[in-house]
Protein backbone atom coordinates (compact mmCIF):
# COMPACT_ATOMS: atom_id res chain seq x y z
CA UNK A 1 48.02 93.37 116.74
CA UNK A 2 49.47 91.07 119.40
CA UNK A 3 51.53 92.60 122.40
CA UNK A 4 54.28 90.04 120.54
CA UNK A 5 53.94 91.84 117.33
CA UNK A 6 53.77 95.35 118.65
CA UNK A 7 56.93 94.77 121.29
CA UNK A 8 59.08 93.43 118.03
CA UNK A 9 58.16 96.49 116.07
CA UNK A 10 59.42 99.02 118.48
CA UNK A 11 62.41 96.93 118.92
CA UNK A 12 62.96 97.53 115.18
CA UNK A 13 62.55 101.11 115.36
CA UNK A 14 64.55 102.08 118.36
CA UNK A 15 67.39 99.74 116.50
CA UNK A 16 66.65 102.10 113.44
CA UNK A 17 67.03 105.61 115.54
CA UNK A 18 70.23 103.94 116.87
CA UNK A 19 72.01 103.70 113.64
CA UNK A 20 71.05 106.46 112.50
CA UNK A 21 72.35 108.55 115.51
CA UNK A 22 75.46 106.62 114.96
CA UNK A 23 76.21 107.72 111.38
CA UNK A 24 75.16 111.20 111.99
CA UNK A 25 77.45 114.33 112.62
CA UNK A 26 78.26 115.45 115.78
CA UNK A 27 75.87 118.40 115.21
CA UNK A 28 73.65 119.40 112.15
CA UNK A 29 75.36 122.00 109.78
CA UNK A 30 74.05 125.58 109.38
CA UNK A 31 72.77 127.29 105.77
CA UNK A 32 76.19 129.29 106.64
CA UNK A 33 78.32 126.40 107.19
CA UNK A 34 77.08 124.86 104.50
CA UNK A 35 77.87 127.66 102.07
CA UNK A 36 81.50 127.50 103.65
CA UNK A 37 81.49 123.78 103.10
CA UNK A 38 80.93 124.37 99.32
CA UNK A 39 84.43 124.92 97.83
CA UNK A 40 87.80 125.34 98.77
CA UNK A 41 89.49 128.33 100.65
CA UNK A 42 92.15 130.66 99.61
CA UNK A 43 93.75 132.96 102.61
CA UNK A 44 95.76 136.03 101.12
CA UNK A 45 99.43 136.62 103.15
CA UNK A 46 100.35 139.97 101.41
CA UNK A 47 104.46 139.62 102.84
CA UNK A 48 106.84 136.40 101.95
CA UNK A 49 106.77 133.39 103.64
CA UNK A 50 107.96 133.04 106.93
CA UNK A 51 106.77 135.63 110.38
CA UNK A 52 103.49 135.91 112.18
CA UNK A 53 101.08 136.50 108.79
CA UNK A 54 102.32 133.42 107.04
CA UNK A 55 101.94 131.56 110.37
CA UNK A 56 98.72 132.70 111.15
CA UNK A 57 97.42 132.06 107.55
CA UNK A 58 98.68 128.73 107.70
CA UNK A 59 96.99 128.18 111.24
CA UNK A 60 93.68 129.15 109.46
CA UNK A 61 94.55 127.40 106.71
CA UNK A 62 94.80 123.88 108.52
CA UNK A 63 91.93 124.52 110.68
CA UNK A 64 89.09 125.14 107.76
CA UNK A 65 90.35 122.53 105.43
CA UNK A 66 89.44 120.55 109.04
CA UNK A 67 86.71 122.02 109.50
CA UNK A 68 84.79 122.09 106.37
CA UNK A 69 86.28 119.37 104.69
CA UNK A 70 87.56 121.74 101.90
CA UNK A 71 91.03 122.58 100.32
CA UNK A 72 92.85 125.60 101.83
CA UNK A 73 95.71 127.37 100.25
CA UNK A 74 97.46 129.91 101.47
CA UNK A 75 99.07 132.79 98.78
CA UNK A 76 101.89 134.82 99.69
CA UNK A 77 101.47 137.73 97.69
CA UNK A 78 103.77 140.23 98.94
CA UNK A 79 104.80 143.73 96.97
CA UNK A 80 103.31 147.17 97.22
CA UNK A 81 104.00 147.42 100.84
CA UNK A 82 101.56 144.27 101.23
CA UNK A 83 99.24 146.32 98.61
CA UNK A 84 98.96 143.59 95.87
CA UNK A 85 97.91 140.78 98.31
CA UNK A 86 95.45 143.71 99.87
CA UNK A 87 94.33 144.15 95.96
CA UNK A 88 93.44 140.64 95.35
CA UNK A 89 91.23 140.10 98.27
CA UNK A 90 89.17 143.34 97.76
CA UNK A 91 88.22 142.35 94.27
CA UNK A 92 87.44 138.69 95.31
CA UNK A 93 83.29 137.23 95.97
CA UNK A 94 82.50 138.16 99.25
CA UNK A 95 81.47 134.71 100.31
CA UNK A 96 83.57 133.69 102.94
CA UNK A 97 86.16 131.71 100.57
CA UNK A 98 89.16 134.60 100.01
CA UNK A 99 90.61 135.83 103.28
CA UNK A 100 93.16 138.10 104.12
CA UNK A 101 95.83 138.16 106.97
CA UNK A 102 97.19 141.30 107.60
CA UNK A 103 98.94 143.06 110.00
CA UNK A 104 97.59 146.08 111.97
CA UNK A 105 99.52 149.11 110.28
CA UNK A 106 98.37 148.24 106.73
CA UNK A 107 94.85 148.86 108.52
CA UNK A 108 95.02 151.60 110.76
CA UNK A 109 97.82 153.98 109.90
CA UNK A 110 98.63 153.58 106.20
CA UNK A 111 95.01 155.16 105.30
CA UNK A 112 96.29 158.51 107.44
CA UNK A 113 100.10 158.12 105.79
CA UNK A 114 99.72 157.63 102.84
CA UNK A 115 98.18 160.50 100.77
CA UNK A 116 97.06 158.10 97.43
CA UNK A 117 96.30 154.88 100.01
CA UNK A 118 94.50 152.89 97.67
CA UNK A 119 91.68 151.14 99.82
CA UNK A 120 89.00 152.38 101.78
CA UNK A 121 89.02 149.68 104.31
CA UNK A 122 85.65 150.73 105.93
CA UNK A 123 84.11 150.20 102.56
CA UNK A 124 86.04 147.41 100.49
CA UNK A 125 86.69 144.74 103.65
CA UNK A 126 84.54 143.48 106.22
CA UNK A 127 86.19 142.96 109.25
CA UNK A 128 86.06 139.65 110.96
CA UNK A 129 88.05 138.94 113.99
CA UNK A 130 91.61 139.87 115.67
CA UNK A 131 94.03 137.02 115.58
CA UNK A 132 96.59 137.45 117.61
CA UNK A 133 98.88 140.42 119.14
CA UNK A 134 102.56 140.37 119.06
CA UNK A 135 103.89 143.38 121.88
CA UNK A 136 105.99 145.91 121.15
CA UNK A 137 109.37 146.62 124.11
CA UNK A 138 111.74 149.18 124.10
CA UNK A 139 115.45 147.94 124.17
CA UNK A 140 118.54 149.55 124.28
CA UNK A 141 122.13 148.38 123.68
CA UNK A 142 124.05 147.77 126.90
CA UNK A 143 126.81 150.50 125.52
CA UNK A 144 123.96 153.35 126.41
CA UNK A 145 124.32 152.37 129.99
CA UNK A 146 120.34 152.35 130.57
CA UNK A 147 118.46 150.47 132.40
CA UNK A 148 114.98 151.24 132.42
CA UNK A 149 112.71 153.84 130.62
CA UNK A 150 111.88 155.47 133.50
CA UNK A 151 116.00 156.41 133.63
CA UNK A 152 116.18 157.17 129.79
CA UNK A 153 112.85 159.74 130.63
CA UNK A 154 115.55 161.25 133.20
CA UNK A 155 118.04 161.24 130.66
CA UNK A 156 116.43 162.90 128.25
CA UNK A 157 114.59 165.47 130.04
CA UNK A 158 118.49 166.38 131.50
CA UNK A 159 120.03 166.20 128.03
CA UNK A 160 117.14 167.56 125.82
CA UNK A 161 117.61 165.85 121.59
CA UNK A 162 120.88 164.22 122.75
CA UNK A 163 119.27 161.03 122.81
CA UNK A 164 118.34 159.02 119.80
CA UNK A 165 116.19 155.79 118.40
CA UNK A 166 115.77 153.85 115.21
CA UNK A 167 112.71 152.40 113.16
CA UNK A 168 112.08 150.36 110.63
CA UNK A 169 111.19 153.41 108.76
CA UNK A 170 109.19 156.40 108.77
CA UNK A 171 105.52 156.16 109.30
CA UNK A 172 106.06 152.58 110.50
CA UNK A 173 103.72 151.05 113.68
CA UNK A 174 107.64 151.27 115.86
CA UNK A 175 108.29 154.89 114.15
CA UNK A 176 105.10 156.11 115.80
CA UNK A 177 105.48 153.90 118.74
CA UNK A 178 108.47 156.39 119.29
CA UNK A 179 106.69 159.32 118.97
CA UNK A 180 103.47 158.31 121.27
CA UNK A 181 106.77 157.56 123.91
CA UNK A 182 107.69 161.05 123.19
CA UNK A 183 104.61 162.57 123.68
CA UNK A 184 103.36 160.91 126.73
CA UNK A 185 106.70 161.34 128.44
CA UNK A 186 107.64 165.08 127.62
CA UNK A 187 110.65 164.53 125.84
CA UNK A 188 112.52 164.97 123.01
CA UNK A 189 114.24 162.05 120.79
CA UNK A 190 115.71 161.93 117.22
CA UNK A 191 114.12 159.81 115.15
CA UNK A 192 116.86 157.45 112.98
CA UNK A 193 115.05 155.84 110.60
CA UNK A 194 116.22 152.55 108.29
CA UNK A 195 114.60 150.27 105.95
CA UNK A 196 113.63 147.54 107.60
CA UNK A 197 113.86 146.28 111.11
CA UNK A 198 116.91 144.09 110.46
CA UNK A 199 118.80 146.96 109.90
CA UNK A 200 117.93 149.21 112.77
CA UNK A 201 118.13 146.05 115.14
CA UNK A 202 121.63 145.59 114.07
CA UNK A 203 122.79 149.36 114.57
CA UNK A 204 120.85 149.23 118.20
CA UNK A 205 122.85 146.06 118.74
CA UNK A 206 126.08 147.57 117.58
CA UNK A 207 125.64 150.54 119.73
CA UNK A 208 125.36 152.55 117.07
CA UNK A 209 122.19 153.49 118.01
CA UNK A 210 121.36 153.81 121.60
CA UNK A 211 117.82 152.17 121.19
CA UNK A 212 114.45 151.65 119.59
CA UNK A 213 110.83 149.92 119.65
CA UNK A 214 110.92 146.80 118.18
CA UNK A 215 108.67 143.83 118.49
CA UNK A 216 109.60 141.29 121.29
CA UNK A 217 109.79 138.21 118.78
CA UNK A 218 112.27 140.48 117.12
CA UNK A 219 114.46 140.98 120.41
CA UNK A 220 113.33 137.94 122.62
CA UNK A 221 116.38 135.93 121.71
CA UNK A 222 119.12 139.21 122.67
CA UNK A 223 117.35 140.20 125.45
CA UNK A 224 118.21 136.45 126.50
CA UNK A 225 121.14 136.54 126.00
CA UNK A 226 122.17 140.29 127.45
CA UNK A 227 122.88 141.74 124.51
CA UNK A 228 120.38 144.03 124.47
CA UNK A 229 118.71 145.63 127.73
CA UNK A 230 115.00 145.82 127.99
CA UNK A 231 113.35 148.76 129.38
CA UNK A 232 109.46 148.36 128.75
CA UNK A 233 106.73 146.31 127.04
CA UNK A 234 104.49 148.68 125.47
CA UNK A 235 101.19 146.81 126.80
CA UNK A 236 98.51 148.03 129.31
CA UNK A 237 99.42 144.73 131.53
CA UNK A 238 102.38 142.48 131.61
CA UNK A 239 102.21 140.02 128.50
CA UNK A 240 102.08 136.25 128.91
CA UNK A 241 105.28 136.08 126.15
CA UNK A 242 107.20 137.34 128.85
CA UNK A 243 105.66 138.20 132.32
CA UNK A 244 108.83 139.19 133.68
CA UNK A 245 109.11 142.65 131.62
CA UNK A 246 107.52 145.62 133.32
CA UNK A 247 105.10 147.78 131.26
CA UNK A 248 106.14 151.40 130.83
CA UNK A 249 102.97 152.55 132.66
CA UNK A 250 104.47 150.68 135.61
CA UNK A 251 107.22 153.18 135.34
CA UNK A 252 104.90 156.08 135.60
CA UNK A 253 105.00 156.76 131.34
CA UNK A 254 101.35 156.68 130.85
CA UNK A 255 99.22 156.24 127.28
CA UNK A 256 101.49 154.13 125.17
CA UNK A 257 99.88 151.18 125.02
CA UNK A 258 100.99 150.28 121.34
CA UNK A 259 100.80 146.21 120.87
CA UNK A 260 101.41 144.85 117.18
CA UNK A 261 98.26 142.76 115.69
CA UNK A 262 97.03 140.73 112.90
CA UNK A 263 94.25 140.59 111.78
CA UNK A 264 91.69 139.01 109.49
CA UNK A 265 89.39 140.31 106.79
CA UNK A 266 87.03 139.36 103.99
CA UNK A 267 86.01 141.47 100.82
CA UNK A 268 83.26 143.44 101.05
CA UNK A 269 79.65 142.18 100.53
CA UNK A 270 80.44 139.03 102.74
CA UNK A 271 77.37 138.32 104.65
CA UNK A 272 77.23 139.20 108.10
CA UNK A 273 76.39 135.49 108.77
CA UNK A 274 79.66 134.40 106.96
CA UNK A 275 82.03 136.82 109.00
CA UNK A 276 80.33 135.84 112.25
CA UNK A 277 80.94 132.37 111.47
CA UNK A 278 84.31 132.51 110.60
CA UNK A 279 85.11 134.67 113.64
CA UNK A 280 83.92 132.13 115.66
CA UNK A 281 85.62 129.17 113.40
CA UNK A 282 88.91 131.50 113.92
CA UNK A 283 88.47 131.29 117.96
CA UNK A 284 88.24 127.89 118.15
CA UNK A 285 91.38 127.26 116.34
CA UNK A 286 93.17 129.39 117.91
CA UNK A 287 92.08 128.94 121.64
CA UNK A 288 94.05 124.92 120.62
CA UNK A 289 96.83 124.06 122.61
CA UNK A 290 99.09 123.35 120.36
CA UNK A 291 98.02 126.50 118.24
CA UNK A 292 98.85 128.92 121.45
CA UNK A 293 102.46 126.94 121.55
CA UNK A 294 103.03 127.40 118.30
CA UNK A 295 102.09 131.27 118.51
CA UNK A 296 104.03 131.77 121.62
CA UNK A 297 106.75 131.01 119.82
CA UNK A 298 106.89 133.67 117.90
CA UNK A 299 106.02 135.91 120.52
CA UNK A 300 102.05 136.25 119.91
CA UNK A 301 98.86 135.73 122.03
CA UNK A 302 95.62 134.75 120.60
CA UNK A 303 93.46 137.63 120.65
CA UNK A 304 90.16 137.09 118.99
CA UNK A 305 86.80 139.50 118.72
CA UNK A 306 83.44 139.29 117.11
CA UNK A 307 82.73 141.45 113.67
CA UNK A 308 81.52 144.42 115.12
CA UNK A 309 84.09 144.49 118.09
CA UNK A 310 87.13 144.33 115.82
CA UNK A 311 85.22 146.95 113.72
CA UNK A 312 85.15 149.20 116.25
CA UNK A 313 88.70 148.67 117.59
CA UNK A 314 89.71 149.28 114.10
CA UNK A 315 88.21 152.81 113.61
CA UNK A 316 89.59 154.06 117.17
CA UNK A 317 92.90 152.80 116.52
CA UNK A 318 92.69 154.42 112.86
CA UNK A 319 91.45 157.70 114.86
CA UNK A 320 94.45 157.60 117.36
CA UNK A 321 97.22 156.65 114.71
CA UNK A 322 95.43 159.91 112.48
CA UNK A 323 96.18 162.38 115.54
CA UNK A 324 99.80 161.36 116.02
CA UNK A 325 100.62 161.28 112.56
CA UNK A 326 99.10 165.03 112.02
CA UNK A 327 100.13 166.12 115.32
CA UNK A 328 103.88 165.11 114.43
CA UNK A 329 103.73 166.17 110.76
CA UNK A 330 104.82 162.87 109.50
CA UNK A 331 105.22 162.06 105.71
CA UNK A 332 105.40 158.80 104.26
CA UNK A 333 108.75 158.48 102.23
């Protein structure tokens, strides 16, 4: 073969690995992502539309139909106290393709309150990552004339069961909130419980209630305003929703760090493989700019883990919320 002939071949082939490299994907696709790739995706929302587990369904929503070039619907299946969207994803294939969004008290402290909890969520989900957390303040209504929790801890401590707060109900993630505040500080409160948040915001903001726990996407806009006054986030540091609220460990109440989260599960029998790869797939969506925006707000910070982290987060929260309930002798109405 000529030195002609041989220099116009490899000019062919290094024209052929060109194209080639120019049609291909920007990185070869895994057996698991593959799998995911297969068919479309349906992500459970056990509550109505609207709040943080529709948004964050719909944020994982957009992202895999992106990602895998696959449908993905979201199905807001709420009833039961979220148990009928819970339901549907426990008796789904665990292959990666029906996800639930949930928040953190269906998890960790309805399996202690409720005596005929219908899920054993060690058993039927497999945990795949924290989304996001949403932090929990204390407020009180500018009528109660208090200013910070370290001067309602004076207050009550002077004026033992004088002092009360509302909940969205008993055995809710603010009820206990409450009672952890209680503990840790040495005090006594009575507990006025309501159905629903709405309602006990209102009363708080009415003064009919002195205050409460509450989430801060809940409060955010009358804190802003003045009409109500916060006293604490309920978060080991400062959160980045609102740096400018102290923490109530800053004001010497120690142990309550008590942060509302969402989180996100798949039924059981999903490969370990799967749920890694969706944690990771979950990360990356959320760590987008435009995704943290859209989170802040409603108050929430991405706050992803591996499998086995979130796993393990899970059972010591579960443990925790167990003592407290027990400890308080709290019944589920």
């Amino acid at each position: 073969m000529t030195m002609q002939r041989r220099t116009h071949l490899i000019s062919i082939a290094g024209a052929a690995l060109m194209a080639l490299a120019a049609v291909a994907p920007a990185h070869a696709q895994s057996a698991v992502e593959k799998q995911l790739a297969s068919e479309r995706f349906t992500i459970v929302s056990p509550f109505p539309p609207g709040g943080p587990v529709d948004t964050l369904a719909r944020v994982l929503s957009e992202g895999l139909a992106k990602r895998y070039g696959q449908a993905a619907v979201v199905e807001n299946m709420a009833g039961a106290a979220g148990n009928i969207g819970i339901d549907k994803v426990k008796r789904a294939k665990g292959d990666g393709h029906t996800l639930l969004v949930v928040p953190a008290g269906n998890l960790t402290i309805n399996p202690t309150l409720m005596p005929n909890f219908p899920f054993d969520i060690q058993k039927d989900f497999v945990p795949v990552t924290m989304l996001a957390k949403a932090p929990n303040v204390l407020v009180a209504s500018p009528s109660a004339g208090i200013k910070s929790a370290k001067e309602l801890v004076a207050q009550a401590k002077a004026k033992p069961g004088t002092l009360s707060y509302a909940s969205p109900g008993v055995g809710s993630g603010l009820h206990l909130a409450g009672e952890l505040f209680k503990q840790q500080a040495g005090i006594d409160l009575l507990h006025v419980p309501y159905k629903g948040t709405a309602p006990a915001l209102n009363d708080v903001l009415g003064g009919v209630v002195p205050m409460m726990f509450s989430n801060l996407p809940a409060t955010l806009p009358f804190i802003k305003n003045g009409k109500l006054v916060v006293l604490g986030v309920t978060e080991a540091k400062r959160t980045p929703a609102a740096p400018e609220i102290p923490t109530l460990a800053e004001q010497g109440i120690q142990g309550v760090a008590v942060t509302s989260w969402y989180g996100l599960l798949a039924p059981a029998g999903t490969p370990p493989a799967v749920a890694e790869q969706l944690a990771k797939d979950a990360a990356q969506m959320l760590a987008q700019p435009e995704v943290r925006e859209r989170l802040k707000a409603q108050g929430m910070t991405e706050a992803t883990m591996k499998p086995a982290e979130f796993a393990a987060y899970m059972r010591d929260e579960t443990a925790m919320w167990a003592r407290i309930i027990k400890a308080r002798n709290i019944v589920a109405e």
